[in-house]
N, C-alpha and C. Protein backbone atom coordinates (compact mmCIF):
# COMPACT_ATOMS: atom_id res chain seq x y z
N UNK A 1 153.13 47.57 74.61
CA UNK A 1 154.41 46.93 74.78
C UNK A 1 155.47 48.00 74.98
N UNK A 2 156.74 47.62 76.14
CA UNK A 2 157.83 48.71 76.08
C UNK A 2 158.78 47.49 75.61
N UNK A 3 159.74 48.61 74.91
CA UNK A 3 160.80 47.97 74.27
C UNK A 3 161.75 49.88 74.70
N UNK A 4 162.91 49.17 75.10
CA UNK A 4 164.26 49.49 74.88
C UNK A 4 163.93 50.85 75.90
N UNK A 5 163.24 51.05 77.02
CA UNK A 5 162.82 52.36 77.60
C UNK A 5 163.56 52.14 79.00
N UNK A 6 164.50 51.45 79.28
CA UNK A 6 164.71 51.04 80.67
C UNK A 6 164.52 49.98 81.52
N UNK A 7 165.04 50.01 82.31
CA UNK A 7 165.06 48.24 83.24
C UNK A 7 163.33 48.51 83.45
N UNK A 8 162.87 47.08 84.34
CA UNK A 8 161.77 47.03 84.16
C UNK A 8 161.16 47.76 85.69
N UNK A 9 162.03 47.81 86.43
CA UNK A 9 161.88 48.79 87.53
C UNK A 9 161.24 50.82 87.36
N UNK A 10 162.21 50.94 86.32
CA UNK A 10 162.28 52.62 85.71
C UNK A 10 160.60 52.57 84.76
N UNK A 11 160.37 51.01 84.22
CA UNK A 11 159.07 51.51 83.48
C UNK A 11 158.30 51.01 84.65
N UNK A 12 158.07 50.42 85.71
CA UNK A 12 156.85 50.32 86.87
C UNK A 12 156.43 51.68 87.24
N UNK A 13 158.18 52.73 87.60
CA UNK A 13 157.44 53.85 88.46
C UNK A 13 157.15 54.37 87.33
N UNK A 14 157.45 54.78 86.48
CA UNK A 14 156.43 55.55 85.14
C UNK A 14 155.28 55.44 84.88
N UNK A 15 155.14 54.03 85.03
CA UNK A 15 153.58 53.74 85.11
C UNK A 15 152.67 53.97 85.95
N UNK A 16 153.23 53.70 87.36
CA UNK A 16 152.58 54.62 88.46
C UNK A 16 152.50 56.41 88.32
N UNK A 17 153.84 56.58 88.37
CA UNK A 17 153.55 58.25 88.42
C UNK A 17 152.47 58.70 87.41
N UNK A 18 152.18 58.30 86.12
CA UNK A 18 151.16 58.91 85.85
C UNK A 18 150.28 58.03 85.15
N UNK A 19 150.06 57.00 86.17
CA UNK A 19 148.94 56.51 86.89
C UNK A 19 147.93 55.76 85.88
N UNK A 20 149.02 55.08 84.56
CA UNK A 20 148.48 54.12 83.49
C UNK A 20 147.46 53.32 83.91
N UNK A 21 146.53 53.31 83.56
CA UNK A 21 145.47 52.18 84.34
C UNK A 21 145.28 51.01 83.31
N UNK A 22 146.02 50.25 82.46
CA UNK A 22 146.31 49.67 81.56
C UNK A 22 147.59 49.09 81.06
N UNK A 23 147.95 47.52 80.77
CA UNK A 23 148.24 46.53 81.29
C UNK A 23 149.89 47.48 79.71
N UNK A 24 151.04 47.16 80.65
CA UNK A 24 151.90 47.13 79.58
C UNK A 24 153.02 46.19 79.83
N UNK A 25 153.30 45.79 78.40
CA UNK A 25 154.15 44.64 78.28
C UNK A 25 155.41 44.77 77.92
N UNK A 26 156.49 43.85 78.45
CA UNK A 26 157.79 44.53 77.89
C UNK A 26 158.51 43.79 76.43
N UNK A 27 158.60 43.77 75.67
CA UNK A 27 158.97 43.28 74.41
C UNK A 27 160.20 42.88 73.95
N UNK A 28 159.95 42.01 73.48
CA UNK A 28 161.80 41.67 72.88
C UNK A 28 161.88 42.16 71.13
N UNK A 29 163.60 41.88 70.60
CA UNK A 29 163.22 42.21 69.52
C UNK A 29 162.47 41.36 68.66
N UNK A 30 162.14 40.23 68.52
CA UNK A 30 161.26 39.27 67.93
C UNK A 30 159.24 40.16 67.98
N UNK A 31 159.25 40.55 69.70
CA UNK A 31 157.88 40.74 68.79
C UNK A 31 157.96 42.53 68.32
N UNK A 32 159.27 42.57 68.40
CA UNK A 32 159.42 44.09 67.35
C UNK A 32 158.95 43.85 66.20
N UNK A 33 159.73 42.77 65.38
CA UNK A 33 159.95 42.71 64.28
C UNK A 33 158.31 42.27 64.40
N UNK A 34 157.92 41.19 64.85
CA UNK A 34 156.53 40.91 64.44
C UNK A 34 155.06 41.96 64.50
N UNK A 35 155.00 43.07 65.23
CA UNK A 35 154.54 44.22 65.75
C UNK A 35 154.81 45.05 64.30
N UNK A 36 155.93 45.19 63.85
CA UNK A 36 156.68 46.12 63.19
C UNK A 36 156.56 46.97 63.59
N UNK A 37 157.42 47.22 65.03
CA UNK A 37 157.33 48.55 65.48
C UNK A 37 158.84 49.50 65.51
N UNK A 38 159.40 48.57 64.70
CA UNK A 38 161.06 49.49 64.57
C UNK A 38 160.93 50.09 63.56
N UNK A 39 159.79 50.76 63.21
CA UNK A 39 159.90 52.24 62.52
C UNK A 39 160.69 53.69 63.25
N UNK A 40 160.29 53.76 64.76
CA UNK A 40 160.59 54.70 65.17
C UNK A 40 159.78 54.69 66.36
N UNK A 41 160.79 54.87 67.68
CA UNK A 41 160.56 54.91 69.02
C UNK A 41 160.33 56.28 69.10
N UNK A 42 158.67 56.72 70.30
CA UNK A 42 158.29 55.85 70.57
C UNK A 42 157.16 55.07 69.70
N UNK A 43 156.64 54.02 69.83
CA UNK A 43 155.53 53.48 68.88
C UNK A 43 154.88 52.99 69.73
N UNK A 44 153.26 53.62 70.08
CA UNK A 44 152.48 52.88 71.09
C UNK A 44 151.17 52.33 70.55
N UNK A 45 151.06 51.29 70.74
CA UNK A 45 149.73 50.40 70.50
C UNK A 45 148.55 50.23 71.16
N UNK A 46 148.05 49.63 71.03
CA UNK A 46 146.44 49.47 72.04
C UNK A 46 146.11 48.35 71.06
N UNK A 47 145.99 47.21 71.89
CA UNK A 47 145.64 46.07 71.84
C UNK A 47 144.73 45.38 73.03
N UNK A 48 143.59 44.61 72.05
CA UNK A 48 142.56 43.79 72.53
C UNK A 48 142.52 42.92 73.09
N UNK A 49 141.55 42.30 73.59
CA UNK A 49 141.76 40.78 74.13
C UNK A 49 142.07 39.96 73.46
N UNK A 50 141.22 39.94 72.47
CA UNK A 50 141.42 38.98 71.34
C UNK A 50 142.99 39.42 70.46
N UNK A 51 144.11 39.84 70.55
CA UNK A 51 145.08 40.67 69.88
C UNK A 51 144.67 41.56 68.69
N UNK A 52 144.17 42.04 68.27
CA UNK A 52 143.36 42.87 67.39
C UNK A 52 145.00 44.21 67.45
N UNK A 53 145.34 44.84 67.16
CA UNK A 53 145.77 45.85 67.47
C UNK A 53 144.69 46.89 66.89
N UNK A 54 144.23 47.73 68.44
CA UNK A 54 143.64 48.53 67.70
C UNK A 54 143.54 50.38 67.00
N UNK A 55 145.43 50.76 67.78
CA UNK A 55 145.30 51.59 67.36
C UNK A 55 147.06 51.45 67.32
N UNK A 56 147.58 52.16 66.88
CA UNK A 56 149.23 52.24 66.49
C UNK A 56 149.79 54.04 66.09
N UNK A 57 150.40 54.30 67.35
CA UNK A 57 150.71 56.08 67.35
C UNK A 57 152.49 55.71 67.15
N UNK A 58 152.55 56.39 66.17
CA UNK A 58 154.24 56.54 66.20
C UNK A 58 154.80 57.98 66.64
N UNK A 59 155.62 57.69 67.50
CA UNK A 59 156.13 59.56 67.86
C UNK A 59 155.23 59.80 69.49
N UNK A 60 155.29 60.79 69.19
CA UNK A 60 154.84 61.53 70.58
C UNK A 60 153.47 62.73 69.98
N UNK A 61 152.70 62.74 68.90
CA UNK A 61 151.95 63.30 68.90
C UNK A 61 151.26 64.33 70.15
N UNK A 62 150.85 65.84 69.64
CA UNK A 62 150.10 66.49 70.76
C UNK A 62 149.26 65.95 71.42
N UNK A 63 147.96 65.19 70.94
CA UNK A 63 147.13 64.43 71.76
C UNK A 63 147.39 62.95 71.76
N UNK A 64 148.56 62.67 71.94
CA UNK A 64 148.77 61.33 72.11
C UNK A 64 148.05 60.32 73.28
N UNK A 65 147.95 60.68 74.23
CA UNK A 65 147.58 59.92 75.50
C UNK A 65 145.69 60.09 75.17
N UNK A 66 145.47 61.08 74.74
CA UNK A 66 143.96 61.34 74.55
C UNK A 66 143.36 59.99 73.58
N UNK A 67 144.21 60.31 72.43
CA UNK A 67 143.29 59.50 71.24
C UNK A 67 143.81 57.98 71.82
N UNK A 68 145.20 57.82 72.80
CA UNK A 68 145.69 56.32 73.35
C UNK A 68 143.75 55.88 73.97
N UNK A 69 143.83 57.10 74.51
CA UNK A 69 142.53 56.26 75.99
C UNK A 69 140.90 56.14 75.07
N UNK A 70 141.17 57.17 74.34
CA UNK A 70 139.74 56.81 73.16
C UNK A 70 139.81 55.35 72.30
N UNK A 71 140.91 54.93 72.25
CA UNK A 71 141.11 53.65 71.77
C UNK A 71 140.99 52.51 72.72
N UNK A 72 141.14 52.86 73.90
CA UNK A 72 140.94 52.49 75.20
C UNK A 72 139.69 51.50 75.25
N UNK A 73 139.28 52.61 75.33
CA UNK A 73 138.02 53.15 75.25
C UNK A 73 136.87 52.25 74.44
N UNK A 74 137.19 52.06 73.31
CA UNK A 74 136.48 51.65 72.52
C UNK A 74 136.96 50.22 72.26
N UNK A 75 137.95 49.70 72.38
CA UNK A 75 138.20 48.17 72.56
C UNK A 75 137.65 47.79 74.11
N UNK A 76 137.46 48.63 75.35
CA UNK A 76 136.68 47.83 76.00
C UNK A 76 134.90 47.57 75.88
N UNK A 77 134.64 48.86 75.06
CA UNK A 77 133.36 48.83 74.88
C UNK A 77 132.67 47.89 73.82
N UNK A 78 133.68 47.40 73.04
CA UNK A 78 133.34 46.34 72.18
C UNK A 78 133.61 44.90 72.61
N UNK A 79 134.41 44.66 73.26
CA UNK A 79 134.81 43.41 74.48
C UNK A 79 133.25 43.22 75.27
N UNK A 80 132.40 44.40 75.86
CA UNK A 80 131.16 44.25 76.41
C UNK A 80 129.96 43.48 75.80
């Protein structure tokens, strides 16, 4: 989910330029509060089919995008 990062134009090309291959949603504050993700922007999730959340990074961690796609990763391999 994006919340509060820009019109929804500014998060498409972001997503293209580096080339997200994974579905993101834009959020209001309702499913902030329900998410509880107003701890601290940014806060990125990885969520299932079934809504499972299955992983929750707050900040910008060094391997952030790594351990994002290992979570990836492993909610599609359990979806199989």
């Amino acid at each position: 989910m994006v919340f509060d990062s820009g019109d929804p134009e500014e998060i498409l090309d972001f997503i293209h330029h580096y080339k997200i291959p994974y579905r993101q949603l834009l959020g209001n504050d309702d499913i902030l509060d329900l998410y509880r993700a107003n701890q601290g922007f940014p806060t990125t999730f990885v969520i299932d089919g079934g809504g499972t959340i299955r992983s929750r990074t707050l900040g910008s961690p060094p391997n952030k995008f790594k351990s994002i796609q290992a979570a990836v990763d492993e909610a599609l391999a359990a979806s199989s």
